[in-house]
Protein backbone atom coordinates (compact mmCIF):
# COMPACT_ATOMS: atom_id res chain seq x y z
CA UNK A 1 124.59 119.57 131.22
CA UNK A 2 123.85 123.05 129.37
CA UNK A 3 122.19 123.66 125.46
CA UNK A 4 121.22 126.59 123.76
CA UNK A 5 117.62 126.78 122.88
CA UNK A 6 117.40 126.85 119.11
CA UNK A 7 113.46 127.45 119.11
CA UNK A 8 110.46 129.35 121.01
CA UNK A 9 108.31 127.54 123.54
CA UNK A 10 107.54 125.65 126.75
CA UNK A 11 110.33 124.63 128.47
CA UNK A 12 108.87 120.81 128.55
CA UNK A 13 108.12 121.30 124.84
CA UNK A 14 111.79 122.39 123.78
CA UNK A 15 113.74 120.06 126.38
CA UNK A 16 111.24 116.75 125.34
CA UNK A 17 112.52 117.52 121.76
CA UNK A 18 116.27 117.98 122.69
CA UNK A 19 116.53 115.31 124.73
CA UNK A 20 114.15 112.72 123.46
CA UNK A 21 112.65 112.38 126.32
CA UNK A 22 108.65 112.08 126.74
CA UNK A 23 107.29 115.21 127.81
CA UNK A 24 105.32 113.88 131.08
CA UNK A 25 108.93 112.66 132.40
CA UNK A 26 110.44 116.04 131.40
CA UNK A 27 107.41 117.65 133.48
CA UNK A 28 108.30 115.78 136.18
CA UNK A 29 111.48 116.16 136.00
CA UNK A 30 111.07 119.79 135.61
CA UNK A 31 108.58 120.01 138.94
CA UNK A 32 110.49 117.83 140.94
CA UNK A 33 114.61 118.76 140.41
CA UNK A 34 114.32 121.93 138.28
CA UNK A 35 116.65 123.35 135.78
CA UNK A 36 118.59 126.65 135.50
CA UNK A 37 117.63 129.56 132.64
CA UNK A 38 120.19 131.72 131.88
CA UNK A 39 120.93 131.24 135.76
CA UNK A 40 117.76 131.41 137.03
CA UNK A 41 116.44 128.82 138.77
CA UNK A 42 112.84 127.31 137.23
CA UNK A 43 110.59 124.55 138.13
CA UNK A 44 107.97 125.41 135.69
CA UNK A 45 107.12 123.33 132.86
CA UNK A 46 105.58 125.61 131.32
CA UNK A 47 108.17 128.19 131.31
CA UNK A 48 108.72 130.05 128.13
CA UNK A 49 111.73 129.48 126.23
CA UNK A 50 113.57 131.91 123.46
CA UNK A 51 116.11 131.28 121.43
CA UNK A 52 119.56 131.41 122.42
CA UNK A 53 118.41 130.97 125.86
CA UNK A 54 121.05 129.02 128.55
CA UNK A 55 119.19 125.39 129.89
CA UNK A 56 121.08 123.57 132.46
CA UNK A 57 119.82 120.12 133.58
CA UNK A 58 121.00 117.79 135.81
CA UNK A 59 118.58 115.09 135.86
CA UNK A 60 120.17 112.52 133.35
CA UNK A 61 120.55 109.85 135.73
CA UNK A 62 116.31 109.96 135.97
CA UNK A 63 116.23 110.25 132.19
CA UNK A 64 113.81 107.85 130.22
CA UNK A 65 116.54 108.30 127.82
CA UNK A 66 117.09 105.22 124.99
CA UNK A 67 114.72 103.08 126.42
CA UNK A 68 115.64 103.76 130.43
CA UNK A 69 113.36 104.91 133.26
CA UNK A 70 113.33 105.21 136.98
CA UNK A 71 112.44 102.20 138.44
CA UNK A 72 110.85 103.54 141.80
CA UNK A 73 109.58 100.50 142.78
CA UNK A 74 110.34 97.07 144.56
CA UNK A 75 108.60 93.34 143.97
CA UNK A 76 108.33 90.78 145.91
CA UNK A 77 110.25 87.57 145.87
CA UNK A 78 108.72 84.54 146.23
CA UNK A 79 111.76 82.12 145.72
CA UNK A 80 114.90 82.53 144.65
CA UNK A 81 118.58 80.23 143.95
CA UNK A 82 121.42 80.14 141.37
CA UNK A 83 119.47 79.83 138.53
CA UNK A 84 115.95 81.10 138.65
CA UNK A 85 113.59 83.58 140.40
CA UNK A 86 109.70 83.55 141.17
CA UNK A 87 108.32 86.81 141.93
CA UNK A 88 105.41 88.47 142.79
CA UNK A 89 104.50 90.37 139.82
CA UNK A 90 102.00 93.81 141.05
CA UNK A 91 99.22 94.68 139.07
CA UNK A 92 99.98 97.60 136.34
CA UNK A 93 103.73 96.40 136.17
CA UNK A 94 104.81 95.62 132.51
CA UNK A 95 106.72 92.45 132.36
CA UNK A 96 108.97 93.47 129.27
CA UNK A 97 110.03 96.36 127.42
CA UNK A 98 108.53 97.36 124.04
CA UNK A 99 107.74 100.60 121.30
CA UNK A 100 104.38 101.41 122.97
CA UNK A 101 105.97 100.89 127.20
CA UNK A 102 106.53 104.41 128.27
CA UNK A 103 107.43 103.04 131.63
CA UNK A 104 110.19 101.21 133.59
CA UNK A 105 109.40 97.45 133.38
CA UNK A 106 109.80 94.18 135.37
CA UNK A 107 113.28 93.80 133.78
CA UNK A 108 114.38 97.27 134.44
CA UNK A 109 113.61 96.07 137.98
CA UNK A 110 115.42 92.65 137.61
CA UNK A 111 118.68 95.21 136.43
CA UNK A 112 118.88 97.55 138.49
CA UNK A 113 119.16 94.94 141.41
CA UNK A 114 122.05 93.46 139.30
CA UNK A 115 120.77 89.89 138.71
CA UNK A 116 122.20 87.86 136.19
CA UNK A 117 119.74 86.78 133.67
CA UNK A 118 119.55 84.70 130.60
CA UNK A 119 119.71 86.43 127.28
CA UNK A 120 117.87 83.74 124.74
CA UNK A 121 115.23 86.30 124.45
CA UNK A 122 116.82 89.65 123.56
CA UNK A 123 118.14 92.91 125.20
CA UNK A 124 114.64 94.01 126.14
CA UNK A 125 113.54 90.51 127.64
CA UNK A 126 116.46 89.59 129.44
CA UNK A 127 115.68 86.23 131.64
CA UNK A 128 111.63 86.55 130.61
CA UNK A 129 110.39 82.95 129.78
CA UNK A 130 106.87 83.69 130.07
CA UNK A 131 104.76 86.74 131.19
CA UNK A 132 101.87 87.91 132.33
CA UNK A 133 99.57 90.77 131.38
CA UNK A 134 100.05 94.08 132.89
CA UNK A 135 96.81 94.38 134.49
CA UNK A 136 97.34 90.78 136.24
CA UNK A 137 99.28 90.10 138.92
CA UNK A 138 100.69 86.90 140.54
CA UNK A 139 103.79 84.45 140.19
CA UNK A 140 106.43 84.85 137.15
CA UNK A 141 109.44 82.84 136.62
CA UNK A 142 113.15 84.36 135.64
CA UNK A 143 115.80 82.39 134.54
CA UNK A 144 119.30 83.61 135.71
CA UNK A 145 121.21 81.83 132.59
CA UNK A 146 120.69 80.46 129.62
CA UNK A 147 120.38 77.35 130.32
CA UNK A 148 117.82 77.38 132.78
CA UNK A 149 115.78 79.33 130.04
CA UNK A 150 116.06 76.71 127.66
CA UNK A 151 115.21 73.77 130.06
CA UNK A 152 112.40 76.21 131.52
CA UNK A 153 111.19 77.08 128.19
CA UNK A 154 110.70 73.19 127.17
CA UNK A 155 108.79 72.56 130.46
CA UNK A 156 106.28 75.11 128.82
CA UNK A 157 105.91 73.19 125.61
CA UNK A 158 105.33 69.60 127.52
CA UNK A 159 103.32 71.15 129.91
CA UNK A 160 105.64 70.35 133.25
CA UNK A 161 105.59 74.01 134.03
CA UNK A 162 102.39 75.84 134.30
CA UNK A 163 100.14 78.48 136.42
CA UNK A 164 96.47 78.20 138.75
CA UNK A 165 95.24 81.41 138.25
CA UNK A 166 92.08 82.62 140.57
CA UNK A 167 89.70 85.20 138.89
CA UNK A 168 86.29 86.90 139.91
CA UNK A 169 83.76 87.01 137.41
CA UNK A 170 80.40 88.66 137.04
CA UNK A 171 78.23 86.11 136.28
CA UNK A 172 78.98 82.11 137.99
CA UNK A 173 79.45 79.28 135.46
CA UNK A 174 76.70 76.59 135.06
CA UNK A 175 79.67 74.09 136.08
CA UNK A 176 83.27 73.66 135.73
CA UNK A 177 84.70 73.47 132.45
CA UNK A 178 87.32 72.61 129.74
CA UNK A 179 87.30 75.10 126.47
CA UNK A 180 88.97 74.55 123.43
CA UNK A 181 88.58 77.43 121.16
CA UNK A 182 91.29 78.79 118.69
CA UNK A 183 92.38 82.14 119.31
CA UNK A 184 93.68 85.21 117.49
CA UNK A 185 93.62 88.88 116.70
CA UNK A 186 90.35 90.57 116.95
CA UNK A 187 89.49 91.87 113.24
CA UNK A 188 87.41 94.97 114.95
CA UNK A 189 89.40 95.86 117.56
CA UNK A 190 93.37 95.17 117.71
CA UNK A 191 93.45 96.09 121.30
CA UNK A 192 91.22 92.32 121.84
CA UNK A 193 92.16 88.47 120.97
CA UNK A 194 88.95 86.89 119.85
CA UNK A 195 88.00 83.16 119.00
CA UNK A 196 88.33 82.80 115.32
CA UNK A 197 87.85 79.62 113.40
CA UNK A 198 91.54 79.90 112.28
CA UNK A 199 93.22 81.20 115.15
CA UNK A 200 95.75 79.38 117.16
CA UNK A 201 94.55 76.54 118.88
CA UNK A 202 94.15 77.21 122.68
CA UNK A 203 92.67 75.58 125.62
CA UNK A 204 91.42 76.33 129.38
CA UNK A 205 90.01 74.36 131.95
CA UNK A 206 87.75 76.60 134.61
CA UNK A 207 86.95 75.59 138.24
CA UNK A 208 83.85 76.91 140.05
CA UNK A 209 85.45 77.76 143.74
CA UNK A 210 83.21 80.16 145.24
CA UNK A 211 79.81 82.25 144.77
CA UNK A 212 79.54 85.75 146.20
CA UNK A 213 77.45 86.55 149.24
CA UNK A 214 74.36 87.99 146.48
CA UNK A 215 75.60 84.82 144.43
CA UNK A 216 76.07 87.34 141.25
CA UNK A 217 79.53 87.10 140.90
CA UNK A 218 81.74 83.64 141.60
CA UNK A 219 85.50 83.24 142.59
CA UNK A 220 86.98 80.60 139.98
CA UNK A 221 90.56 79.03 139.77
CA UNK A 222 91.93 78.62 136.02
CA UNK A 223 94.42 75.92 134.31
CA UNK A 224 96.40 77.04 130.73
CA UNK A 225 97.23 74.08 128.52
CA UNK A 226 98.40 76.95 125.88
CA UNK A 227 99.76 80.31 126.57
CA UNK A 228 97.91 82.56 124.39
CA UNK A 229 97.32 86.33 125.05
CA UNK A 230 94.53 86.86 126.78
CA UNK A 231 93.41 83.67 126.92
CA UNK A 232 91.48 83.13 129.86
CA UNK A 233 89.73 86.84 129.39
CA UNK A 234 88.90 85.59 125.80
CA UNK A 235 87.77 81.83 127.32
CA UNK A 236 85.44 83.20 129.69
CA UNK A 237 84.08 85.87 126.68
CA UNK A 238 83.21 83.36 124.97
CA UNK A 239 80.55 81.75 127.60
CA UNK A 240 79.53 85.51 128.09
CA UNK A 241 81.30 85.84 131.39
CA UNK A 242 84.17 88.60 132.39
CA UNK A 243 86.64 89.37 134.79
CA UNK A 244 85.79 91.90 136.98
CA UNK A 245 87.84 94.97 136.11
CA UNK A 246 87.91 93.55 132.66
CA UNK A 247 85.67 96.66 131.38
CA UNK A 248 88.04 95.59 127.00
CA UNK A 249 85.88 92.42 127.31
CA UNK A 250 82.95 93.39 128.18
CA UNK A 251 82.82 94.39 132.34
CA UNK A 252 80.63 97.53 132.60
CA UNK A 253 78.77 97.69 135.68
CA UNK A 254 81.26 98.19 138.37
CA UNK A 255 84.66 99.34 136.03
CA UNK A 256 84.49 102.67 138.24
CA UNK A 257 84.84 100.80 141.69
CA UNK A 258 87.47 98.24 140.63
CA UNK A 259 90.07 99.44 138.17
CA UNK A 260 92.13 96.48 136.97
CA UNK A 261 91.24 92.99 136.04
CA UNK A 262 90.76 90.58 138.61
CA UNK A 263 92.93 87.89 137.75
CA UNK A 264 95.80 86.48 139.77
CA UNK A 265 98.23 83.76 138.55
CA UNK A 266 98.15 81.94 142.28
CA UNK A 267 100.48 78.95 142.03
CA UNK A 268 103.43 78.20 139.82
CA UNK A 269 104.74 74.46 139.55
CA UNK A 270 107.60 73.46 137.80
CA UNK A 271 110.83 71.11 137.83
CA UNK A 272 114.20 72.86 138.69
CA UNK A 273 116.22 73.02 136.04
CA UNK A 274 119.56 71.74 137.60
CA UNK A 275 118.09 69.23 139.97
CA UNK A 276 114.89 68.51 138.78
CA UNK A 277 113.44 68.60 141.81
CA UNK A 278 109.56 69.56 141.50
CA UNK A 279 108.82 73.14 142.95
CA UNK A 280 105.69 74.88 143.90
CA UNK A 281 105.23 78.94 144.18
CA UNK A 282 102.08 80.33 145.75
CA UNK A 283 101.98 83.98 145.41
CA UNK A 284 99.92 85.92 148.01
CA UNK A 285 96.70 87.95 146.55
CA UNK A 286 97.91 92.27 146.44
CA UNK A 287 95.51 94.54 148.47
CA UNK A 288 93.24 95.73 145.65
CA UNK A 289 92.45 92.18 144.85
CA UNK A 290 91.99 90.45 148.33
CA UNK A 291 89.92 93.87 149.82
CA UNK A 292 87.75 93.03 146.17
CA UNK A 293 87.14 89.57 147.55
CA UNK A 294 86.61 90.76 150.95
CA UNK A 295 84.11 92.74 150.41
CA UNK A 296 81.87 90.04 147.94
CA UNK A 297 82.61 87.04 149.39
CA UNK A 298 81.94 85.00 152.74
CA UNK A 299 85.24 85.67 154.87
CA UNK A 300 85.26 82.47 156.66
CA UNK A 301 84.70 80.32 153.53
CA UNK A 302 87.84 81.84 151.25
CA UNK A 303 90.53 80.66 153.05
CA UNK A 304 89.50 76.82 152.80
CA UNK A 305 88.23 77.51 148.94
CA UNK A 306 91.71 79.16 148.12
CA UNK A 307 94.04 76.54 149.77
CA UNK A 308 96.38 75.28 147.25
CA UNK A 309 96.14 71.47 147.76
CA UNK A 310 92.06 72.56 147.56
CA UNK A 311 92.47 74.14 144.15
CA UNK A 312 95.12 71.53 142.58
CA UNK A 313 93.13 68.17 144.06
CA UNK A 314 89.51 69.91 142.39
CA UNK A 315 91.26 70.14 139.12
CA UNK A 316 92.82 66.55 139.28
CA UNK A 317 89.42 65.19 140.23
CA UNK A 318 87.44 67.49 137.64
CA UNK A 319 88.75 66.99 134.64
C-alpha cells in the first residue's frame, strides 16, 4: 500500500494518524517489517517525514486496524465438544473486546482458530457467558451456539454453574466465612468497586486452606453466589485483607516482587447443555502463580490442601 504524506513529522506520528492505528503498534510495526520512503528502505520510527513524501507499507495483515490485532498467542484447553469450550484463561489476557482494550483479546483468540461461537452477546463478545478479570487467570466457559449460551447463561442465574477460585492473601482470616455485602462503583476512585449501602447485592463464601511457612500470608479457596466485578477483591477489602498482587486494593508491601493478582478461578462445574450431564473443569495453576506458592508455602502440604474433592467437601461441610 503507498500514501503521500500530507504533513511534517515522525514517521510513527504521520502513519498512526493515516492509518488509525495506535502509535506503539505502528512502532512496532515500523521496527519489526519496515516501510519504504520514497524507495528507501526505513525501520525507524522516528524517521522524519515531509510532505509529499512516498510511504509504502505492507503490514496490514498485523494492523490493529477497526478493532483487530495480532493475536500472538495460544491458550490452553481444558475441555472441549460440539457446543462449549473450557479454557485456561493466562493472566493479563482480556476476555472481551472494548473502547479502552488496546490489545488482541480472548475472542480474537477464539476467531482466529475458527470456532463457532454463540452471538447472544454482541460482535465483540462472541460466545462469552461469563468472564474473568484480566489480571486473573483460571477456567472460562464458551458457548459454541446460541443455545448453549442461553441454557449456560440460566445455570448462572440458579446457581448450577459456578467457579472455586484459590487466592493468596496477606493477612489469614480469623475463620472461614460467608459475606454478604452490596457492591458498586467506588465514588473516589472509578478504577475500584466498593461496598456501598445501595449497591448490588453480592455474596462470597471464603475457605481458610493453608497458612504460609512465616504464617503471614494464607492460601484460601473462594465460592461466588453473585458475579459482581471484583467481587472477591472487594469481599476480602472489606475484612482488611488483599490479594497478593492486588497493590488497587490495598497490597503494598511486596507489589514489586509479584506483579498480578493472585487469584485463580480453579474448578468450573456445570450441567451440559445438550445432555445435562454434570461436568467438572480443574484448571492447572500458570507459573507465576504456582512458583508464588512455592516459594511461601510448605511444598508437601499444597498438593493435599488444593485437591479438588478437598476444596469442594470443606465448602459443603462449612457452610
Amino acid at each position: 500500500m503507498i500514501f503521500i504524506s500530507k504533513e511534517c513529522g515522525r514517521a510513527d506520528i504521520v502513519l498512526s494518524r493515516e492509518l488509525q492505528i495506535s502509535r506503539s503498534q505502528i512502532e512496532k510495526f515500523i521496527k519489526k517489517i519496515g516501510i519504504e520512503v520514497n524507495g528507501k528502505k526505513i525501520n525507524k520510527s522516528s524517521y522524519k517525514l515531509e510532505i509529499g513524501d512516498s510511504i509504502k507499507y505492507e503490514f496490514m495483515d498485523m494492523e490493529e486496524k477497526k478493532g483487530e490485532y495480532e493475536v500472538d498467542f495460544d491458550v490452553d484447553i481444558l475441555y472441549e465438544d460440539e457446543d462449549l469450550m473450557v479454557v485456561n484463561k493466562p493472566p493479563f489476557l482480556t476476555v472481551h473486546g472494548a473502547p479502552s482494550v488496546k490489545e488482541a483479546t480472548l475472542v480474537d483468540w477464539l476467531k482466529k482458530r475458527g470456532i463457532s461461537l454463540s452471538t447472544i452477546s454482541g460482535e465483540e463478545r462472541h460466545g462469552i457467558v461469563h468472564r474473568i478479570d484480566k489480571e486473573t487467570s483460571g477456567a472460562l466457559v464458551i458457548a459454541k451456539n446460541n443455545e448453549a449460551h442461553i441454557n449456560l447463561s440460566k445455570q448462572l442465574e440458579n446457581k448450577t454453574m459456578g467457579r472455586y477460585y484459590l487466592a493468596l492473601i496477606d493477612l489469614p482470616l480469623k475463620d472461614n466465612t460467608i459475606i454478604t455485602q452490596p457492591i458498586a462503583r467506588n465514588q473516589k476512585n472509578r478504577l475500584k468497586m466498593a461496598v456501598v449501602p445501595n449497591g448490588k447485592f453480592a455474596k462470597s463464601s471464603f475457605l481458610k486452606l493453608l497458612l504460609s511457612n512465616d504464617e503471614k500470608f494464607e492460601m484460601i479457596a473462594a465460592k461466588l453466589y453473585t458475579g459482581r466485578t471484583h467481587q472477591i477483591r472487594v469481599h476480602l477489602n472489606s475484612l482488611s485483607r488483599h490479594i497478593l498482587g492486588d497493590s488497587l486494593y490495598g497490597f503494598k508491601s511486596q507489589k514489586g516482587k509479584i506483579n498480578r493478582v493472585m487469584l485463580h478461578a480453579y474448578i468450573l462445574y456445570l450441567r451440559h447443555p445438550k445432555s445435562g450431564e454434570f461436568l467438572q473443569v480443574e484448571a492447572p495453576l500458570f507459573e507465576d502463580f504456582r512458583d508464588t506458592v512455592y516459594k511461601y508455602f510448605d511444598k508437601e502440604k499444597i498438593h493435599e490442601n488444593t485437591k479438588s474433592s478437598v476444596i469442594i467437601d470443606s465448602f459443603d461441610t462449612n457452610f
